[in-house]
C-alpha atoms as a PDB file:
ATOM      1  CA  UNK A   1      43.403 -36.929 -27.874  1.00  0.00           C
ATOM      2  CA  UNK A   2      42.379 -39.303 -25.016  1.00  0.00           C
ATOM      3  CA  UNK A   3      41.590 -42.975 -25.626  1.00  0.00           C
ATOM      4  CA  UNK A   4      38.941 -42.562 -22.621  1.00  0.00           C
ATOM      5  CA  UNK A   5      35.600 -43.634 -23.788  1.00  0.00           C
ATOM      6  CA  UNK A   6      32.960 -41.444 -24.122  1.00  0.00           C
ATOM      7  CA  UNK A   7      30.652 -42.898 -22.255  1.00  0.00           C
ATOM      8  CA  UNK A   8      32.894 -42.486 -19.472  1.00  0.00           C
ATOM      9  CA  UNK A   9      32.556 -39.125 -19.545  1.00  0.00           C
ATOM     10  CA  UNK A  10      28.477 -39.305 -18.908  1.00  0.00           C
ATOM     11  CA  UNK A  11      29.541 -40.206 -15.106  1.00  0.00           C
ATOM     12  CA  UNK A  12      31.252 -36.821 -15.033  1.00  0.00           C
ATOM     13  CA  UNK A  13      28.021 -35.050 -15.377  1.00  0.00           C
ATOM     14  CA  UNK A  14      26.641 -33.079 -12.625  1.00  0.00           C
ATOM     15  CA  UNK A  15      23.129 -31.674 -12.371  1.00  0.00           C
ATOM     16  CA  UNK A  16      23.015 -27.730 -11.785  1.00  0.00           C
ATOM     17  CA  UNK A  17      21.852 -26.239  -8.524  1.00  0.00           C
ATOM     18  CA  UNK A  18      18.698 -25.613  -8.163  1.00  0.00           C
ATOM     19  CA  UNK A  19      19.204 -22.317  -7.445  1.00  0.00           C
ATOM     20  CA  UNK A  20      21.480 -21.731 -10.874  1.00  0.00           C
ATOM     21  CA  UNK A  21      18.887 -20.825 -13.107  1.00  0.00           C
ATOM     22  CA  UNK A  22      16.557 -18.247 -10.615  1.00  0.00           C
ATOM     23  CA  UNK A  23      20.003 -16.344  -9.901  1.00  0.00           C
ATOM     24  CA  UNK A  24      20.568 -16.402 -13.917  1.00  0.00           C
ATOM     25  CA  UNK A  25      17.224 -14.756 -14.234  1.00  0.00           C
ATOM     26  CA  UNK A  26      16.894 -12.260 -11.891  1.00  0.00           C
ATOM     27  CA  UNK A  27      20.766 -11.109 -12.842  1.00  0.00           C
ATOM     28  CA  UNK A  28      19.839 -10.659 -16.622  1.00  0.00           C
ATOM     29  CA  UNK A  29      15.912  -9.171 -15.859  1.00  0.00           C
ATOM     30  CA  UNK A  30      14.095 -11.680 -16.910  1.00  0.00           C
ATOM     31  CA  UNK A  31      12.716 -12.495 -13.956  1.00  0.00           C
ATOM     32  CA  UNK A  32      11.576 -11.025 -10.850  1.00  0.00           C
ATOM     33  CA  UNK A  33      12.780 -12.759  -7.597  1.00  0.00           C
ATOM     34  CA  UNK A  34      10.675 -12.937  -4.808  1.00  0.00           C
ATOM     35  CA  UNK A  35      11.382 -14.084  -0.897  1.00  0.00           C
ATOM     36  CA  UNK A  36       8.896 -14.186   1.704  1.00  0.00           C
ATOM     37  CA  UNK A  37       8.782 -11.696   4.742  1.00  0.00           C
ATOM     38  CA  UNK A  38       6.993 -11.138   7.967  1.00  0.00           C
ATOM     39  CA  UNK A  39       3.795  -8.284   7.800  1.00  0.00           C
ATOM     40  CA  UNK A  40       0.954  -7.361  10.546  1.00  0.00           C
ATOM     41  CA  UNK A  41      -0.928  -9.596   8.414  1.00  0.00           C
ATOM     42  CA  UNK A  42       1.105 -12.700   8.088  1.00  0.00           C
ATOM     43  CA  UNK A  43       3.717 -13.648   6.016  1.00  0.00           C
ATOM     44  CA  UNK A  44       4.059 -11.672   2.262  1.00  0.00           C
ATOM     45  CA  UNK A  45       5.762 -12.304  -0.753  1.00  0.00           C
ATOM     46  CA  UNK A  46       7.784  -9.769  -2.268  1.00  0.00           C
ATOM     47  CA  UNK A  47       9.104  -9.570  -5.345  1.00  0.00           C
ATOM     48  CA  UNK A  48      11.512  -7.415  -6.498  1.00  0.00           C
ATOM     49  CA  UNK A  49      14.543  -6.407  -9.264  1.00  0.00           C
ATOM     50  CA  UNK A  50      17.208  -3.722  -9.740  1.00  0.00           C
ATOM     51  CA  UNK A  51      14.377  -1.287  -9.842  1.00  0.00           C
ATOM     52  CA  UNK A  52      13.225  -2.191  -6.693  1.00  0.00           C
ATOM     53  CA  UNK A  53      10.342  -3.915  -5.075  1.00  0.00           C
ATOM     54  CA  UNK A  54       8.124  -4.910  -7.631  1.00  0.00           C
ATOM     55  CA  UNK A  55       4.725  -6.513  -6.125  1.00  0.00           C
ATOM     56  CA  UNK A  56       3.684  -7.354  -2.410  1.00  0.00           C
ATOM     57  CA  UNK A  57       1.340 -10.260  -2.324  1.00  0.00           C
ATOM     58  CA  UNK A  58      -0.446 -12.422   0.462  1.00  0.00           C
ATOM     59  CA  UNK A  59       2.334 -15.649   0.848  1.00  0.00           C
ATOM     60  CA  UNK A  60      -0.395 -18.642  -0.149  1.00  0.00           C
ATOM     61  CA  UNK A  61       0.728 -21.246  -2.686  1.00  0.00           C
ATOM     62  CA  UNK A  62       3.821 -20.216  -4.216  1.00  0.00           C
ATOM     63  CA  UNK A  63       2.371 -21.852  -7.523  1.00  0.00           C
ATOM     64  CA  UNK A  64      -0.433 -19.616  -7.216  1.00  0.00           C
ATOM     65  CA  UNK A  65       1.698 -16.587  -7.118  1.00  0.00           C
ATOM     66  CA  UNK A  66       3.748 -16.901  -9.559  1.00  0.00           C
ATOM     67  CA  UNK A  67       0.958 -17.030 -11.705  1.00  0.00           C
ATOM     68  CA  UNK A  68      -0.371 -13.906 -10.628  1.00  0.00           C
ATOM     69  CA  UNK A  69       2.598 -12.240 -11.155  1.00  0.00           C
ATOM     70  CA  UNK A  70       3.218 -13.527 -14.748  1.00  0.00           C
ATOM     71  CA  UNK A  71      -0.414 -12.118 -15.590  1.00  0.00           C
ATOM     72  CA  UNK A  72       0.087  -9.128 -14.150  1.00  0.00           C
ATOM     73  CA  UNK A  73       3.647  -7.697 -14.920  1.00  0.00           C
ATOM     74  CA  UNK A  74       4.363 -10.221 -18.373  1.00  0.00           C
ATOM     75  CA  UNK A  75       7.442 -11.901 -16.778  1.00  0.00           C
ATOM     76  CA  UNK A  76       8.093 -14.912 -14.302  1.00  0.00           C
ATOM     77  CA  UNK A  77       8.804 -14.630 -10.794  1.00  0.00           C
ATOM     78  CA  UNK A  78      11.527 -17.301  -9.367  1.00  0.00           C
ATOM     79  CA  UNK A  79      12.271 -17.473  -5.943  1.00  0.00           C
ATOM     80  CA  UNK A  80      15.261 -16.518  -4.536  1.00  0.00           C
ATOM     81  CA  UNK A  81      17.516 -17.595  -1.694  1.00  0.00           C
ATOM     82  CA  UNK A  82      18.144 -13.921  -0.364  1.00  0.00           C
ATOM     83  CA  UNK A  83      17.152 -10.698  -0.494  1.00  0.00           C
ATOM     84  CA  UNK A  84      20.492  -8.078  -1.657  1.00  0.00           C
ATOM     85  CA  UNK A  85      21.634  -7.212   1.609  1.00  0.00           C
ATOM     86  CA  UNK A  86      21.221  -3.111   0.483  1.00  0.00           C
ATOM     87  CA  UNK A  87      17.112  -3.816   0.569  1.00  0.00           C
ATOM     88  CA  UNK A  88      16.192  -6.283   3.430  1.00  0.00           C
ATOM     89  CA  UNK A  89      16.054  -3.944   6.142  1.00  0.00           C
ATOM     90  CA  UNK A  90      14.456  -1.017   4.029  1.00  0.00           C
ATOM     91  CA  UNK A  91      11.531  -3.971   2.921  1.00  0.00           C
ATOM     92  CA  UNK A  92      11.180  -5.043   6.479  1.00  0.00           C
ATOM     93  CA  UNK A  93      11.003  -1.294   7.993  1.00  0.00           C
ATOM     94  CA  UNK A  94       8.478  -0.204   4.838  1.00  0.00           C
ATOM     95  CA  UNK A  95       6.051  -2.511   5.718  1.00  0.00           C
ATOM     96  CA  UNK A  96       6.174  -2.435   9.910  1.00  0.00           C
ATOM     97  CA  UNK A  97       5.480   1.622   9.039  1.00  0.00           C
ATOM     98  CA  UNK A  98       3.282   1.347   5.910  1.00  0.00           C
ATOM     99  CA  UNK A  99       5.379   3.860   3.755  1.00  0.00           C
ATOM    100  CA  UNK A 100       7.758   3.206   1.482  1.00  0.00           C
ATOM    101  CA  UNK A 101      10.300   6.041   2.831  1.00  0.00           C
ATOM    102  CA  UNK A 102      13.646   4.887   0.921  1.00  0.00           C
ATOM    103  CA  UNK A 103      12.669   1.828  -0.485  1.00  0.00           C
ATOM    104  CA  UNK A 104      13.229   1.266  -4.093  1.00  0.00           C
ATOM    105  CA  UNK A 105       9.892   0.547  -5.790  1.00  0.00           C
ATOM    106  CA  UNK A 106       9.103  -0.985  -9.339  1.00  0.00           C
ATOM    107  CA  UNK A 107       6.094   0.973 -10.536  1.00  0.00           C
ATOM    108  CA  UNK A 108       6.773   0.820 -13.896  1.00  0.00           C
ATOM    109  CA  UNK A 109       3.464  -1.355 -14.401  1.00  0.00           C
ATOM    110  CA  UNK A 110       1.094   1.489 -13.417  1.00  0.00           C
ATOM    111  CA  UNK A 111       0.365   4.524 -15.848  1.00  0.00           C
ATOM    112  CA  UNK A 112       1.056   8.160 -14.796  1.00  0.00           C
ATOM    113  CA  UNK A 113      -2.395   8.752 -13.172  1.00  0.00           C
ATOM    114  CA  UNK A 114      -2.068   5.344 -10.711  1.00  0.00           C
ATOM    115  CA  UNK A 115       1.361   6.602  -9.863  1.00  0.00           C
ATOM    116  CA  UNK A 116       0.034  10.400  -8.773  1.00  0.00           C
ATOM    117  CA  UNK A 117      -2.362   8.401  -6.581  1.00  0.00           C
ATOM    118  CA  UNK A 118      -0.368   5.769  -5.394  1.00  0.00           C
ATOM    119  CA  UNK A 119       2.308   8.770  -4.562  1.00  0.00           C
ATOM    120  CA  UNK A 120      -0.424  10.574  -2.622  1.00  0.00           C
ATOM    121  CA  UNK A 121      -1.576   7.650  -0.898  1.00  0.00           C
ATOM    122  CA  UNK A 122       1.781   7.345   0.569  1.00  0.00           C
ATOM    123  CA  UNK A 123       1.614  10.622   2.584  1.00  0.00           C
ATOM    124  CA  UNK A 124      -1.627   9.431   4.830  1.00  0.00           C
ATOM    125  CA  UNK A 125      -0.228   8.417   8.217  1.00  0.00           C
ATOM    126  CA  UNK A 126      -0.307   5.681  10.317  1.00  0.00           C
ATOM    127  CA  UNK A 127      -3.276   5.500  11.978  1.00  0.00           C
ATOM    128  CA  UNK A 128      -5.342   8.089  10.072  1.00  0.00           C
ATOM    129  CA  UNK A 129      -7.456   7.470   6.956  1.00  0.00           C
ATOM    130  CA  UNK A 130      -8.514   9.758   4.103  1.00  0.00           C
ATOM    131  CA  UNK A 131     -11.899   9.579   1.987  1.00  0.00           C
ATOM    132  CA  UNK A 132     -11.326   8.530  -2.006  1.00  0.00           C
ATOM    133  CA  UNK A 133     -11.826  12.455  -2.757  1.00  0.00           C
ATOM    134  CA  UNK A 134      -9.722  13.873  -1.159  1.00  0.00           C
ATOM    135  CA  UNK A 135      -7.170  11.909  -3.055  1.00  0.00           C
ATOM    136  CA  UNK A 136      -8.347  13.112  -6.117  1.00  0.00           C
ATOM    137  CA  UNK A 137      -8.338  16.522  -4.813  1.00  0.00           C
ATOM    138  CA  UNK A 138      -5.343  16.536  -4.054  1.00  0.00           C
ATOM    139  CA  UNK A 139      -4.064  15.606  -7.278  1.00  0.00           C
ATOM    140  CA  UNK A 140      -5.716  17.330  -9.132  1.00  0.00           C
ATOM    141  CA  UNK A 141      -8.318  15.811 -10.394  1.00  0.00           C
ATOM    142  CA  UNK A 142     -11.701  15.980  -8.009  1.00  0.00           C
ATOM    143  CA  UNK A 143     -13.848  14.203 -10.049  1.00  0.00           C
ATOM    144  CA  UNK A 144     -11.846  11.232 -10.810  1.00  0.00           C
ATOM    145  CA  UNK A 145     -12.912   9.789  -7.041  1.00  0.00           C
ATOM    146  CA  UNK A 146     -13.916   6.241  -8.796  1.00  0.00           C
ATOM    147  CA  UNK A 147     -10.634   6.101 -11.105  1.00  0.00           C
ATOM    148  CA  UNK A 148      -9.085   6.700  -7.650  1.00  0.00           C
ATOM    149  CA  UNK A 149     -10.750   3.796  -6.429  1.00  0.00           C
ATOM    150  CA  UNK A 150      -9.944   1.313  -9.599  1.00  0.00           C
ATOM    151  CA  UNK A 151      -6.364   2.604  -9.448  1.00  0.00           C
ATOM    152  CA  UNK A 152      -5.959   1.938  -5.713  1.00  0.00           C
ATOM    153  CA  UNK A 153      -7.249  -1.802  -6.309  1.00  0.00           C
ATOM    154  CA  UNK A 154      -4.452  -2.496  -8.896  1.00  0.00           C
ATOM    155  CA  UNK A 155      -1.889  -1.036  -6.036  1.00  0.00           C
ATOM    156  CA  UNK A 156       1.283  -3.607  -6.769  1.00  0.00           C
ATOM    157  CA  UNK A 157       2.666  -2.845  -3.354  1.00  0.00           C
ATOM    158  CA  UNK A 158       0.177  -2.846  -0.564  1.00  0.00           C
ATOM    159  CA  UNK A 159       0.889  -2.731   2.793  1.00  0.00           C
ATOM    160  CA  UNK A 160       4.199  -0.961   1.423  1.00  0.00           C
ATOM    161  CA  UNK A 161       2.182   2.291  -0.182  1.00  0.00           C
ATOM    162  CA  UNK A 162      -0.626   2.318   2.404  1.00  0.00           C
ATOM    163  CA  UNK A 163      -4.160   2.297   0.208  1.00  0.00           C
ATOM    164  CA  UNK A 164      -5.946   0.657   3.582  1.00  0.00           C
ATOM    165  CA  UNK A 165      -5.830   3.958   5.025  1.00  0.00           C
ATOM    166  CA  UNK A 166      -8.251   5.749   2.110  1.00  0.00           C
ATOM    167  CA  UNK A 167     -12.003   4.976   2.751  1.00  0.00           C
ATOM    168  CA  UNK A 168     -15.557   5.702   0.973  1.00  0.00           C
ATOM    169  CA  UNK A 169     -16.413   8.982   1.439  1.00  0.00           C
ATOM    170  CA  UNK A 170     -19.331   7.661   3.930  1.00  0.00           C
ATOM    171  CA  UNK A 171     -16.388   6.735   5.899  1.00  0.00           C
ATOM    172  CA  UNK A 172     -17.222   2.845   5.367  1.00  0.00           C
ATOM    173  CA  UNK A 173     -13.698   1.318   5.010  1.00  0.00           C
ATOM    174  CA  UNK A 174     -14.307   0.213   1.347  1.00  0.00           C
ATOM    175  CA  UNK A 175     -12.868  -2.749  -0.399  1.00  0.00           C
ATOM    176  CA  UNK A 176      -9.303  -4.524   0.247  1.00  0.00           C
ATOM    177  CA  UNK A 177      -6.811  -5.822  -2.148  1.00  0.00           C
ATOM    178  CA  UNK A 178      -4.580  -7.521  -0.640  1.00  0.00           C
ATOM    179  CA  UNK A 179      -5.819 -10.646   0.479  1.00  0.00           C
ATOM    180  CA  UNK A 180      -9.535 -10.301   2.031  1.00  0.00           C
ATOM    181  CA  UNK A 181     -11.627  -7.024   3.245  1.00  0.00           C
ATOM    182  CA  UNK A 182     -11.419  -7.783   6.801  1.00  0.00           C
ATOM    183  CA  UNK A 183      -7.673  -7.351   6.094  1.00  0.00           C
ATOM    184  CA  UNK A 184      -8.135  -3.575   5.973  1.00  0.00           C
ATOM    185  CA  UNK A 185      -9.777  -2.951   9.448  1.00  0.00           C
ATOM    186  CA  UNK A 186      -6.534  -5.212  10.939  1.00  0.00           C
ATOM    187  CA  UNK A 187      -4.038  -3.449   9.713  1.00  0.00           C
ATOM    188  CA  UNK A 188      -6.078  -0.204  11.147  1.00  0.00           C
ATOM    189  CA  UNK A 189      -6.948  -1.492  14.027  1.00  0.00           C
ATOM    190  CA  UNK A 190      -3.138  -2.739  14.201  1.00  0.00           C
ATOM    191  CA  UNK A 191      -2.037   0.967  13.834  1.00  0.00           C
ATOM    192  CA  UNK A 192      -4.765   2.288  16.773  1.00  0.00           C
ATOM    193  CA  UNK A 193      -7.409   3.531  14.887  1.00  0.00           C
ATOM    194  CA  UNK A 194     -10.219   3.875  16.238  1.00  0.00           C
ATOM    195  CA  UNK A 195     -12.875   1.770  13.458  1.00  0.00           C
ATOM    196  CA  UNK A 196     -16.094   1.444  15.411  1.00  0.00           C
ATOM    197  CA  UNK A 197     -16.212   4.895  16.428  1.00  0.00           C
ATOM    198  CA  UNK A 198     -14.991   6.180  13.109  1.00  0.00           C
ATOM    199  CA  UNK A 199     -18.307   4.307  12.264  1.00  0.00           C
ATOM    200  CA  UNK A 200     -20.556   5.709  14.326  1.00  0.00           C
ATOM    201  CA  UNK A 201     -19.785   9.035  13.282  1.00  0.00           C
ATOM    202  CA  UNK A 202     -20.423   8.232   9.585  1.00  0.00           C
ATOM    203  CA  UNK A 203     -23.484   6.934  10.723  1.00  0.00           C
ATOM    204  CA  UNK A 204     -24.207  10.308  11.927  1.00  0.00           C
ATOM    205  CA  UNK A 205     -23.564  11.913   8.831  1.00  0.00           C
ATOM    206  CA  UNK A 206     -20.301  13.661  10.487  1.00  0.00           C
ATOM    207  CA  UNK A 207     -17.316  13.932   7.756  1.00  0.00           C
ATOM    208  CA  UNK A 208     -15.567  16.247   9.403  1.00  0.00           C
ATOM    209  CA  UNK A 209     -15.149  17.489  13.192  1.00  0.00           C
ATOM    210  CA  UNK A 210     -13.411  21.057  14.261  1.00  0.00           C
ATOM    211  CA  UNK A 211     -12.642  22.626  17.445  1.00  0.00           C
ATOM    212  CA  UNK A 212     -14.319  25.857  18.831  1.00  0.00           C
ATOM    213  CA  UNK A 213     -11.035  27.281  19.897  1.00  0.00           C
ATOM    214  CA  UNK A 214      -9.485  27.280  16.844  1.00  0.00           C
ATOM    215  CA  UNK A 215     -11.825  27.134  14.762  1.00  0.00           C
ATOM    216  CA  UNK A 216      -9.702  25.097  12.793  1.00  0.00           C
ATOM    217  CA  UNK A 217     -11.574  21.876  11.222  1.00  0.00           C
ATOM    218  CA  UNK A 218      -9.992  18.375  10.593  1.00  0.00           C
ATOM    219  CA  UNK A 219     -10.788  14.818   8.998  1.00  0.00           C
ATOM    220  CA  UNK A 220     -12.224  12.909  12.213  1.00  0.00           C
ATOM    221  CA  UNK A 221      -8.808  10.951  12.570  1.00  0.00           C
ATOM    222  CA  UNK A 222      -6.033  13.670  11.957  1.00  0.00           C
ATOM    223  CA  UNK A 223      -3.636  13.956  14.669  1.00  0.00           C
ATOM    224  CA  UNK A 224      -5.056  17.554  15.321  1.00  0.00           C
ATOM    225  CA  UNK A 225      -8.643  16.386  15.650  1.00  0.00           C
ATOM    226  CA  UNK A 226      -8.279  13.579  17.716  1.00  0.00           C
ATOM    227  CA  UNK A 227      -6.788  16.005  20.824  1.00  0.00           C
ATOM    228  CA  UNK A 228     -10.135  18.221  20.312  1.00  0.00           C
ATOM    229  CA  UNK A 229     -11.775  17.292  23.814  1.00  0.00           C
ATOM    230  CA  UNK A 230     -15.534  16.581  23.895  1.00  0.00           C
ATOM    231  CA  UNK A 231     -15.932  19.815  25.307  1.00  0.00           C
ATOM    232  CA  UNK A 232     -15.163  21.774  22.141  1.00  0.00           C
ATOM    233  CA  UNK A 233     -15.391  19.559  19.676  1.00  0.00           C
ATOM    234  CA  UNK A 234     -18.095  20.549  16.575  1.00  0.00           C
ATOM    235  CA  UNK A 235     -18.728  18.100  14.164  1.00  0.00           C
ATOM    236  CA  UNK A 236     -19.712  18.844  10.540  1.00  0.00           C
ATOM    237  CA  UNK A 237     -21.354  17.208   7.782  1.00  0.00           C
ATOM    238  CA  UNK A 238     -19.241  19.282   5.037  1.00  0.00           C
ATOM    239  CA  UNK A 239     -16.691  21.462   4.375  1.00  0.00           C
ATOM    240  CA  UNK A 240     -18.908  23.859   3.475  1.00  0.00           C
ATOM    241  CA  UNK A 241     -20.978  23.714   6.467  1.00  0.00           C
ATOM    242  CA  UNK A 242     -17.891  24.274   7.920  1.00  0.00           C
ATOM    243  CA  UNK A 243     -16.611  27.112   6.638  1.00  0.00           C
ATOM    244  CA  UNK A 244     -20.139  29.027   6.650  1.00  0.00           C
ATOM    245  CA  UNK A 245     -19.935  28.442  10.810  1.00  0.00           C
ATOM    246  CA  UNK A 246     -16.525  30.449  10.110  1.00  0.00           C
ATOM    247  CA  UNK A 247     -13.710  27.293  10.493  1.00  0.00           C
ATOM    248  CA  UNK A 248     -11.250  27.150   8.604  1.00  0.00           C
ATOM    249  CA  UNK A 249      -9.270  24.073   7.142  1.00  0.00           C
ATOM    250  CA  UNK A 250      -6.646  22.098   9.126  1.00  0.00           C
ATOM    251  CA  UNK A 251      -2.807  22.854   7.102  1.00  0.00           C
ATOM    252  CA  UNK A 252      -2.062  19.018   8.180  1.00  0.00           C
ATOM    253  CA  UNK A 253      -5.194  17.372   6.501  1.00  0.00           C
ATOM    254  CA  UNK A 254      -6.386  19.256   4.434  1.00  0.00           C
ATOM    255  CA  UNK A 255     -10.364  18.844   4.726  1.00  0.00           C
ATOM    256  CA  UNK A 256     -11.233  20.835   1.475  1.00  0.00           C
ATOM    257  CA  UNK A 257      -9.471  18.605  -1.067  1.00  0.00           C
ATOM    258  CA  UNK A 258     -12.349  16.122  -0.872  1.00  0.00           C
ATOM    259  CA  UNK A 259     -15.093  18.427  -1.083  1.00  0.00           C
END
């Protein structure tokens, strides 16, 4: 035995880094770790684990977040000093595109319905924007348009799944979650849609626009409708009034889910 004192042994002592006990969360899933990366609307957070990416959220106070999170999911999120090397570049490409395409994601705090919808959501593309119905449409379930709506505002992931690009079926753009409502027009805007004039024609009462060659008939921003020129482009109020002028619905949009 050594004849050192004790007390020597106090000056021995070293503090742990600070970044010991995040790691030791995150590695044993207790924790969620979350990093902050660049989006079209600023800088995110975004947490993740071995499931994947967990939650995207607007990168305020980190306090602030954190809190959030632990509300939401029912387990801290700790920052961490990297992002595994395997999901960076997936994270970074999923939200310049707004679709998740092979990135991992956590949904294991939504129920079965929120995922069919947050699942659909992910097939509008960039640039285009599809009406609450049609989402429930197209999952089966056309009269759940307002359970669409509530399940779209708990989206963990937005910006990542894309629920700026579903709209009222007025065509007014509809409420935001992540961050403010104005947020949803940028990132539109951001991916060339056209808002004001997708506007005016909801002003009009037009839901729906088709082409008298084809008589094929579109939502107003499909990629098929917007290279109808003026000169034989018909615009619609309804599927049905649609199909009783003898048009039939576009394969790529598919108009009739949201009637």
């Amino acid at each position: 035995m050594s004849d050192r004192p004790i007390g020597d042994l106090a000056a021995l002592r070293r503090a742990a880094p600070s970044t010991l006990l995040p790691a030791v969360l995150t590695a044993t899933g207790l924790a969620d770790g979350y990093v902050t990366r660049p989006s079209p609307l600023g800088d995110v957070y975004v947490a993740f684990n071995d499931e994947g990416v967990s939650a995207v959220d607007v990168a305020t106070d980190p306090a602030r977040f954190e809190a959030r999170f632990a509300e939401r999911f029912g387990r801290p999120a700790v920052p961490a000093a990297a992002l595994p090397e395997a999901l960076a570049a997936r994270i970074d490409r999923a939200i310049a595109e707004g679709r998740p395409g092979a990135l991992p994601l956590d949904l294991r705090s939504v129920t079965p319905f929120q995922a069919a919808v947050l699942a659909k959501t992910a097939e509008i593309p960039r640039g285009e924007v599809r009406p609450y119905g049609w989402v429930a449409g197209e999952i089966g379930r056309p009269g759940a348009t307002r359970a669409v709506g509530s399940a779209l505002a708990r989206n963990p992931v937005p910006v990542v799944i894309p629920c700026h690009r579903v709209v009222r079926s007025d065509g007014v753009l509809g409420r935001y979650s992540l961050g403010e409502d104005a947020n949803k027009r940028r990132l539109l805007e951001m991916e060339g849609l056209d808002v004001d004039g997708l506007a005016a024609l909801a002003a009009r009462g037009v839901r729906l626009v088709g082409s008298d060659t084809t008589h094929v008939y579109c939502h107003p921003t499909c990629g098929h409708a917007r290279r109808i020129t003026d000169a034989h482009r018909v615009e619609f109020r309804s599927a049905a009034d649609a199909e009783r002028a003898g048009y039939r619905a576009c394969l790529r949009c598919r108009p009739a889910a949201a009637a």
